[in-house]
C-alpha atoms as a PDB file:
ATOM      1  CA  UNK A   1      29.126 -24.379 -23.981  1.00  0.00           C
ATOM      2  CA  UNK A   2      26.383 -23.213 -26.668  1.00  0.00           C
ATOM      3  CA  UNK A   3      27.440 -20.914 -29.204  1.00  0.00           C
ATOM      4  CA  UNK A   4      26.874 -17.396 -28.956  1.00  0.00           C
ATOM      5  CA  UNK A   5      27.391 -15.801 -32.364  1.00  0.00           C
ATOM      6  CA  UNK A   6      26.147 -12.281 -30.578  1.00  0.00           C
ATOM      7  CA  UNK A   7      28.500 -12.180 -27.660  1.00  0.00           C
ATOM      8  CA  UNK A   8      32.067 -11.297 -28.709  1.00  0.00           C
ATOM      9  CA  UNK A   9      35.260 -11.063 -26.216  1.00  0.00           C
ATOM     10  CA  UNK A  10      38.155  -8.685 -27.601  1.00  0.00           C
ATOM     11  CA  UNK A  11      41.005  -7.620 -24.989  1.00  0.00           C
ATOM     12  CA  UNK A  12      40.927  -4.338 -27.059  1.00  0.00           C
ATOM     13  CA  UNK A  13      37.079  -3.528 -26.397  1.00  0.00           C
ATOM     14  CA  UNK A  14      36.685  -3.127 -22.806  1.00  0.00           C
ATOM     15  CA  UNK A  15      39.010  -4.778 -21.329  1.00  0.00           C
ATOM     16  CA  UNK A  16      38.148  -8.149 -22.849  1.00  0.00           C
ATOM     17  CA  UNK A  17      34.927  -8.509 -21.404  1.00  0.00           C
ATOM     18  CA  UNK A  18      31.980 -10.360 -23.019  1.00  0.00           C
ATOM     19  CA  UNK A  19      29.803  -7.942 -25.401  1.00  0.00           C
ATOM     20  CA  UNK A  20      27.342  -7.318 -27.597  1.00  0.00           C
ATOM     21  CA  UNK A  21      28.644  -7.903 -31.320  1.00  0.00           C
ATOM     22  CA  UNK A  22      31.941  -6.391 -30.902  1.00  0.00           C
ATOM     23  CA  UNK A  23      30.183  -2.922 -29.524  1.00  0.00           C
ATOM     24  CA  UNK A  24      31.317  -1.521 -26.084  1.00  0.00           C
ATOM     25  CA  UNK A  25      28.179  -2.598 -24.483  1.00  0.00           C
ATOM     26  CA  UNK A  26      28.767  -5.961 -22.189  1.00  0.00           C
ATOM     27  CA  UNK A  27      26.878  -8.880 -21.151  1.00  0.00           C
ATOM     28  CA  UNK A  28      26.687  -7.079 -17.361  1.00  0.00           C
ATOM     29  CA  UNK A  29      25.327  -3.991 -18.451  1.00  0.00           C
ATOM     30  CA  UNK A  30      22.283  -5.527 -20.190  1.00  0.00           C
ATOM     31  CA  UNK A  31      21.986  -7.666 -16.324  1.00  0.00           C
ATOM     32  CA  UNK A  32      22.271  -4.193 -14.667  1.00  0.00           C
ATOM     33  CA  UNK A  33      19.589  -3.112 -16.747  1.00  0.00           C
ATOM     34  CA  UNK A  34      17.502  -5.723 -16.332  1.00  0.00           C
ATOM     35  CA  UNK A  35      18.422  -6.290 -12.546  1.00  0.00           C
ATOM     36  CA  UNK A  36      17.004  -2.249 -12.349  1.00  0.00           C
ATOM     37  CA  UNK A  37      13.487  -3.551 -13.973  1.00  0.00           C
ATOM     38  CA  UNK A  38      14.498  -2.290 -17.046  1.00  0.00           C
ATOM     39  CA  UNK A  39      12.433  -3.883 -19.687  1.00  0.00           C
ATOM     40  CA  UNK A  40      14.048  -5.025 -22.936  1.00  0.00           C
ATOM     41  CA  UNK A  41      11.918  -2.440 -24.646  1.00  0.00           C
ATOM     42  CA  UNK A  42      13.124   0.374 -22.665  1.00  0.00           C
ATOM     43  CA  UNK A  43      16.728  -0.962 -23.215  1.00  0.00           C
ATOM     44  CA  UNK A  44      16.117  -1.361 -26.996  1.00  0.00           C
ATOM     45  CA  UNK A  45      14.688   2.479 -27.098  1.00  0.00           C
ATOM     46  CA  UNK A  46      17.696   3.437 -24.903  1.00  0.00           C
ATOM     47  CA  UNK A  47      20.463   1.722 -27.491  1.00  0.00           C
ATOM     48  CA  UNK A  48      18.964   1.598 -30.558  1.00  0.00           C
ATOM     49  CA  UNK A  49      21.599  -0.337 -32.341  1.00  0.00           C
ATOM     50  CA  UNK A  50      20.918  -3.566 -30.060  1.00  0.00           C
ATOM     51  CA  UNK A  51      18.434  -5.990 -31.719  1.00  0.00           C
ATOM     52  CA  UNK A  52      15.999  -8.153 -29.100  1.00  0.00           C
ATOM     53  CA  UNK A  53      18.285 -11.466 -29.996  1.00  0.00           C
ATOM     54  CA  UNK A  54      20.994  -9.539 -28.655  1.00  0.00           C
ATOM     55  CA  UNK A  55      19.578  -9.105 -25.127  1.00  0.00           C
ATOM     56  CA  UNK A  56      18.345 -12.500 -25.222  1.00  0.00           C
ATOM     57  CA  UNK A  57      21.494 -14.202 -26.533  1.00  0.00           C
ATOM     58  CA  UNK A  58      23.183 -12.057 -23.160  1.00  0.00           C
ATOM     59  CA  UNK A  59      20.803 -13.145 -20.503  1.00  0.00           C
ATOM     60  CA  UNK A  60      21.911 -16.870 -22.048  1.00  0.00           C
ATOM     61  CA  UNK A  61      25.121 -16.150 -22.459  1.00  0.00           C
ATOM     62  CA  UNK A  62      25.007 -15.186 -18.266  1.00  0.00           C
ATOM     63  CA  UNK A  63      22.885 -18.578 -17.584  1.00  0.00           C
ATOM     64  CA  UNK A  64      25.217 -20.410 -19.477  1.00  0.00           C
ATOM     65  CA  UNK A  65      28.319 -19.137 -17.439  1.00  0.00           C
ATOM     66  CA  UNK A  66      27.034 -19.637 -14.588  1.00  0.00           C
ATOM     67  CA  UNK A  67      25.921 -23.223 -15.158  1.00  0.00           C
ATOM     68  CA  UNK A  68      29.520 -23.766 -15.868  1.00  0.00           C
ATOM     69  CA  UNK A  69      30.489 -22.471 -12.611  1.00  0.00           C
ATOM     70  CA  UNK A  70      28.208 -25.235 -11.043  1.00  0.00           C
ATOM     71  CA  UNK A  71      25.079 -23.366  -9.899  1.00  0.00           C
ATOM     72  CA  UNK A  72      22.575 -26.003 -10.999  1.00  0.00           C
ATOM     73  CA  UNK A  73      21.176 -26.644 -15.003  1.00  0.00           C
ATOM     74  CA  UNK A  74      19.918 -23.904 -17.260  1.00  0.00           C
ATOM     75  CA  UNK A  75      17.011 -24.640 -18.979  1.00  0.00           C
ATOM     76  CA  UNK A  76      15.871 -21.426 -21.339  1.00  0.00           C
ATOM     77  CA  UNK A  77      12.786 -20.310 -21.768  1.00  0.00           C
ATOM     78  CA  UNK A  78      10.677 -17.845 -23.659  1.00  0.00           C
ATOM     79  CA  UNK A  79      11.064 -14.392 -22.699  1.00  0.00           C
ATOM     80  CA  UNK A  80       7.688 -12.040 -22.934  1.00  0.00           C
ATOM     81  CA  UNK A  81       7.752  -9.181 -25.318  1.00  0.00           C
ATOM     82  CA  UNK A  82       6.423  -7.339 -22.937  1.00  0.00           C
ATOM     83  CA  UNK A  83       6.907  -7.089 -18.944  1.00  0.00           C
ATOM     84  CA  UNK A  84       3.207  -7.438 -17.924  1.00  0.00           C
ATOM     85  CA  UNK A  85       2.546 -10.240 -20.209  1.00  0.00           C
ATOM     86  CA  UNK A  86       5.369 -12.282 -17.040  1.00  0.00           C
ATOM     87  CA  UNK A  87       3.005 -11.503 -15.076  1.00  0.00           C
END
């Protein structure tokens, strides 16, 4: 598995689950978010504390734990700065 220097698992911070730097925000709430059509700008203006590698590092993170589990290669890409510019 890649490293992930951002993504930290502590059974003392929420119940061991995979987060951001130690902080009680996990790997699924930044998928919630961005499940919901939040855009990594919103979610950075929301949590000002999270930096953009951090959301980026979690949507790999997710990609890469999946592709573990046998749901086909993950090959990353470049994700826009801005939601339009997907488009």
């Amino acid at each position: 598995m890649a490293d992930f220097d951002r993504i930290t698992r502590d059974a003392l911070v929420m119940g061991g689950r995979a987060c951001i730097r130690g902080m009680r925000v996990t790997v699924a709430m930044i998928l919630r978010h961005m499940s919901a059509d939040v855009s990594i700008e919103e979610i950075l203006a929301d949590y000002p504390y999270l930096e953009r590698e951090d959301i980026v590092q979690a949507l790999h993170y997710a990609a890469s734990r999946l592709q573990s589990r046998g749901l086909g290669p993950f090959r990353p890409r470049a994700i826009a700065n801005d939601r339009d510019a997907a488009n």
